[in-house]
C-alpha atoms as a PDB file:
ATOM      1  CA  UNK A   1       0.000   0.000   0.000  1.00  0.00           C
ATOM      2  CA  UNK A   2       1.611   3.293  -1.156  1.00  0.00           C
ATOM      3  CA  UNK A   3       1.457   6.301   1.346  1.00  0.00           C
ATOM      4  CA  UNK A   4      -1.627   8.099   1.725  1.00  0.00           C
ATOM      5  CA  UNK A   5      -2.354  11.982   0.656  1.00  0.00           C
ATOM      6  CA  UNK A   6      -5.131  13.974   2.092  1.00  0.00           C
ATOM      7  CA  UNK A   7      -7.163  17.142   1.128  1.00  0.00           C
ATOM      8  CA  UNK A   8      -8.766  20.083   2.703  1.00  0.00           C
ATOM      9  CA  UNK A   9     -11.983  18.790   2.728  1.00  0.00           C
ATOM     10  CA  UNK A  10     -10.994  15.539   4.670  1.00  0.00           C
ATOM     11  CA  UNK A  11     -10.911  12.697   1.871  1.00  0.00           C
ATOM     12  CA  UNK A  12      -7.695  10.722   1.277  1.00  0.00           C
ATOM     13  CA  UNK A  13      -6.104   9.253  -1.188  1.00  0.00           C
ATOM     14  CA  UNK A  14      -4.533   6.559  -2.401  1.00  0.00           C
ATOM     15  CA  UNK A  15      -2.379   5.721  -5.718  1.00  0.00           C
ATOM     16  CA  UNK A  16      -2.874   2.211  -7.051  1.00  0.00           C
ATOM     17  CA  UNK A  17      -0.653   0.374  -8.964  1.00  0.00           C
ATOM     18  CA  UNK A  18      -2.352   0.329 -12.166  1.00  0.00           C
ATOM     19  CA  UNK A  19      -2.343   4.291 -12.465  1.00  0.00           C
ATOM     20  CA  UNK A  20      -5.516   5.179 -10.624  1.00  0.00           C
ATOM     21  CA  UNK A  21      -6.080   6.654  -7.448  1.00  0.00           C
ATOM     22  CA  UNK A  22      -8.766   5.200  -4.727  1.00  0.00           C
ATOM     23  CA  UNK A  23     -10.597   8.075  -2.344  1.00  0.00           C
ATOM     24  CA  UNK A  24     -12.947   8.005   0.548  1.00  0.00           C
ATOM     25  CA  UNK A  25     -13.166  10.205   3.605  1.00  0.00           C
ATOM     26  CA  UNK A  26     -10.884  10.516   6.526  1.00  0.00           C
ATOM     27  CA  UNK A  27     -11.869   8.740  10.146  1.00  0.00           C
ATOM     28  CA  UNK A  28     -11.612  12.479  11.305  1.00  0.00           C
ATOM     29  CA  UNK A  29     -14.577  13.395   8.826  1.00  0.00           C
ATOM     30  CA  UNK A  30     -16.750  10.106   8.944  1.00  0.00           C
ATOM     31  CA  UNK A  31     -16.518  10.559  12.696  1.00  0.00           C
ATOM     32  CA  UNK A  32     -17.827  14.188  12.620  1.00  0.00           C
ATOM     33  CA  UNK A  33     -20.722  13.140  10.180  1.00  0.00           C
ATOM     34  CA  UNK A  34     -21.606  10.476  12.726  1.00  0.00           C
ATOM     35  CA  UNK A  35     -23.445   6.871  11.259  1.00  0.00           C
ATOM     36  CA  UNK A  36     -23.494   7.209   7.878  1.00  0.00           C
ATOM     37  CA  UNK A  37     -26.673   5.767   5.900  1.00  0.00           C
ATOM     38  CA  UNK A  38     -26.773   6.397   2.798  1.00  0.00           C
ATOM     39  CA  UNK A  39     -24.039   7.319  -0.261  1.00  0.00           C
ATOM     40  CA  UNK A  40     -24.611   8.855  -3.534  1.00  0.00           C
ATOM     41  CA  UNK A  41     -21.410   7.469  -5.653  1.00  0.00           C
ATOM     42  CA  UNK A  42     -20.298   9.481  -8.225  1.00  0.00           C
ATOM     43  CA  UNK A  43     -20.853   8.989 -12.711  1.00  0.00           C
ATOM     44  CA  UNK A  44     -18.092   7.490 -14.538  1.00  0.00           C
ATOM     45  CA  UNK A  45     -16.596  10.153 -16.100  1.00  0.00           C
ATOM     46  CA  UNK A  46     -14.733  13.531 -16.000  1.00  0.00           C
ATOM     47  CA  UNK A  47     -14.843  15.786 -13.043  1.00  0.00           C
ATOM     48  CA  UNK A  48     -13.024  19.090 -12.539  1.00  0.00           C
ATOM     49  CA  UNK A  49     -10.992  19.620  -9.122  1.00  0.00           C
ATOM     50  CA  UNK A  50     -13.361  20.587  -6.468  1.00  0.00           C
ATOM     51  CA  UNK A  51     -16.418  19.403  -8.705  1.00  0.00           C
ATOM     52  CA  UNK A  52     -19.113  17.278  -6.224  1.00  0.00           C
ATOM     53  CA  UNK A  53     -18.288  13.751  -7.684  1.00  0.00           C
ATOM     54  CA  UNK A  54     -20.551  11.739  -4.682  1.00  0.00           C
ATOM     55  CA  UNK A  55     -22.344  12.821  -1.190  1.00  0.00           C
ATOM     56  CA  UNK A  56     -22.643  11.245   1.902  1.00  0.00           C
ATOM     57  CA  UNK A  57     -25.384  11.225   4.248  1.00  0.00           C
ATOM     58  CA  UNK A  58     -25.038  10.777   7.863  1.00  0.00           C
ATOM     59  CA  UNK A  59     -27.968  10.718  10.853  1.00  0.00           C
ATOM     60  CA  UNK A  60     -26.327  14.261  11.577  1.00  0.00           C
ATOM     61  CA  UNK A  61     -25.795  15.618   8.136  1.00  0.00           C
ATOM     62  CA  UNK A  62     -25.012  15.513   4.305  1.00  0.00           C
ATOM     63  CA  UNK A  63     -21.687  16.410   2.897  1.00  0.00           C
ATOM     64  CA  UNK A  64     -20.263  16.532  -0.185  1.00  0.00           C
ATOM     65  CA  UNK A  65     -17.661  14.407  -1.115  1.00  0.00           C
ATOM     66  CA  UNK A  66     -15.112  16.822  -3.767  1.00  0.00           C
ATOM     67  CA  UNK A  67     -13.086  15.426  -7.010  1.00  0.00           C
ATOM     68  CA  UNK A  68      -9.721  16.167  -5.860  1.00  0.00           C
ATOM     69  CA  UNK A  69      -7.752  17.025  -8.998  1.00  0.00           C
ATOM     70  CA  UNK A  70      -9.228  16.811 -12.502  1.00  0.00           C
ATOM     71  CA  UNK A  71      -9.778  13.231 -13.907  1.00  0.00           C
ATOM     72  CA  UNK A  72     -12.016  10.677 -14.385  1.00  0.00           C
ATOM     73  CA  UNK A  73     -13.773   8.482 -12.186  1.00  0.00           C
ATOM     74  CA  UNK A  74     -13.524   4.613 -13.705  1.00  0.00           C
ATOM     75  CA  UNK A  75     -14.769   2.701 -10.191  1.00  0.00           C
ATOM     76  CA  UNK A  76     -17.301   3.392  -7.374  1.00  0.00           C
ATOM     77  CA  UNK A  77     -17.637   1.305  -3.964  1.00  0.00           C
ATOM     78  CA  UNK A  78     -20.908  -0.041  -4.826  1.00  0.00           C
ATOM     79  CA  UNK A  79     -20.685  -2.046  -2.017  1.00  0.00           C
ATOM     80  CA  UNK A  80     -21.431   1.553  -0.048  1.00  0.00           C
ATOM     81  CA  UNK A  81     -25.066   1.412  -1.684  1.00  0.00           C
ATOM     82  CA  UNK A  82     -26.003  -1.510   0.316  1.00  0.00           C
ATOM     83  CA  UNK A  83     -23.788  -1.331   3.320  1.00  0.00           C
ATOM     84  CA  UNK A  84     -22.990   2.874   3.401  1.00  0.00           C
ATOM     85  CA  UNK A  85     -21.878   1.819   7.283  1.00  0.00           C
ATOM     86  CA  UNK A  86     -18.836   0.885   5.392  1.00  0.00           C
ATOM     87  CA  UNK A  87     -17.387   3.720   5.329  1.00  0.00           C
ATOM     88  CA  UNK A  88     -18.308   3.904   9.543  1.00  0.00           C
ATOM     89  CA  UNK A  89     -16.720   0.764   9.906  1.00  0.00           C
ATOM     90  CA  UNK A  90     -13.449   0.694   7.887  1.00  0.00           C
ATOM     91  CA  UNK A  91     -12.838   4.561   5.912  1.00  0.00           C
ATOM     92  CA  UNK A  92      -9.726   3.879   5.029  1.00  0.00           C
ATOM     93  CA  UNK A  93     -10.195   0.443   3.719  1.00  0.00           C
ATOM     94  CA  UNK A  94     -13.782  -1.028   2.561  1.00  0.00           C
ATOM     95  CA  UNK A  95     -15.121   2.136   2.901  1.00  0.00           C
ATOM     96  CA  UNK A  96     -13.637   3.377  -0.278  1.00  0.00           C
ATOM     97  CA  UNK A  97     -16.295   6.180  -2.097  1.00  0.00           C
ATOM     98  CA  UNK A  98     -14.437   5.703  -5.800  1.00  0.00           C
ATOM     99  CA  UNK A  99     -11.012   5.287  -8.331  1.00  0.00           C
ATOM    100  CA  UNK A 100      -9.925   7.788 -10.649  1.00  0.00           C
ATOM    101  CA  UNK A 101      -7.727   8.389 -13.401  1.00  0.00           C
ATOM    102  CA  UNK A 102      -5.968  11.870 -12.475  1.00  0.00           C
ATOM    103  CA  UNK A 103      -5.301  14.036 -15.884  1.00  0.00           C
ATOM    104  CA  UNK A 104      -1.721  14.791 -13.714  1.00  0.00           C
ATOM    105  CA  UNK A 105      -0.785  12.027 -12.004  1.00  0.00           C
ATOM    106  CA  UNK A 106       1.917  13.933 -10.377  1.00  0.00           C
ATOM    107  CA  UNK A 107      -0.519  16.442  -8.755  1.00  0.00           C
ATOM    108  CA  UNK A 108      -1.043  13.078  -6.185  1.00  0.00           C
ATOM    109  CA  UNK A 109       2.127  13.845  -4.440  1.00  0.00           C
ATOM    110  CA  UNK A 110       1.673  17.183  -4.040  1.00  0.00           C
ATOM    111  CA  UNK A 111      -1.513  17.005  -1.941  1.00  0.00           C
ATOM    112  CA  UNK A 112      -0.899  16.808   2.006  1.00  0.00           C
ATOM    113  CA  UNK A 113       0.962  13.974   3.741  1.00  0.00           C
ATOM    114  CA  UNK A 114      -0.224  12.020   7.306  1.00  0.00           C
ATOM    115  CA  UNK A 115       1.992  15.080   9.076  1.00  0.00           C
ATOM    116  CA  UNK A 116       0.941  18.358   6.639  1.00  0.00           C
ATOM    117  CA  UNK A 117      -3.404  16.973   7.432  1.00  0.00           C
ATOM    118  CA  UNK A 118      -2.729  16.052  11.086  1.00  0.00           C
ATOM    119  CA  UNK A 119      -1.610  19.678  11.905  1.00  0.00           C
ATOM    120  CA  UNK A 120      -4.719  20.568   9.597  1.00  0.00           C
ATOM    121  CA  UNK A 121      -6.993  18.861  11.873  1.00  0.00           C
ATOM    122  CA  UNK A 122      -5.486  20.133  15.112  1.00  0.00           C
ATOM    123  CA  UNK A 123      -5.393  23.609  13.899  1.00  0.00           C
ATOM    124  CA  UNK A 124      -9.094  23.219  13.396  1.00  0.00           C
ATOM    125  CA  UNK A 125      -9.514  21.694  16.549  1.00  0.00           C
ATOM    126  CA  UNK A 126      -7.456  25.112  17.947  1.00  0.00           C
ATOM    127  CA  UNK A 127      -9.716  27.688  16.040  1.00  0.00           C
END
């Protein structure tokens, strides 16, 4: 498993092997949206950066969940359709939201590492 990145808006990121990239959401933001229960997955096909590509629905609230560089989405979790606790139960794993193919696949490594979102969160937690 190659190293994680992490946005803003609290979804990570993975790079596969074959050239695409896997995102969900962070435990930090599936544990502020509380149980989850229901996902909206996102279209296969091109999204801009910051373009709502899925949204997730939790007994608390809804949230969107953002395309984080431009590409296209080629796989959703549509395990999360029947099971949305998933992403509850195991967000960095089988709680996956979808794969994409980024346009830049260098743009990956230059999104936030474990240390650069952990002093993200705390400075939120701080404000």
């Amino acid at each position: 498993m190659s190293e994680l990145r992490f946005t803003e808006d609290h979804e990570w990121l993975r790079a596969e092997a074959d050239g695409s990239v896997t995102v969900g959401i962070t435990a930090f933001a599936q544990n502020a949206l509380g149980d989850v229960v229901y996902v909206q997955l996102p279209e296969l096909q091109q999204y801009e950066k910051g373009a709502e590509a899925s949204t997730v629905e939790s007994v608390k609230a809804a949230s969107g969940v953002y395309m984080p560089l431009d590409g296209e989405v080629v796989a959703v979790n549509e395990n999360l359709e029947s099971s949305p606790e998933l992403v509850n139960e195991d967000p960095l794993g089988e709680g996956w939201f979808f794969r994409f193919i980024p346009a830049d696949a260098n743009a990956v490594g230059q999104l936030l590492d474990q240390n650069a979102y952990d002093r993200l969160i705390k400075a939120n937690a701080d404000a």
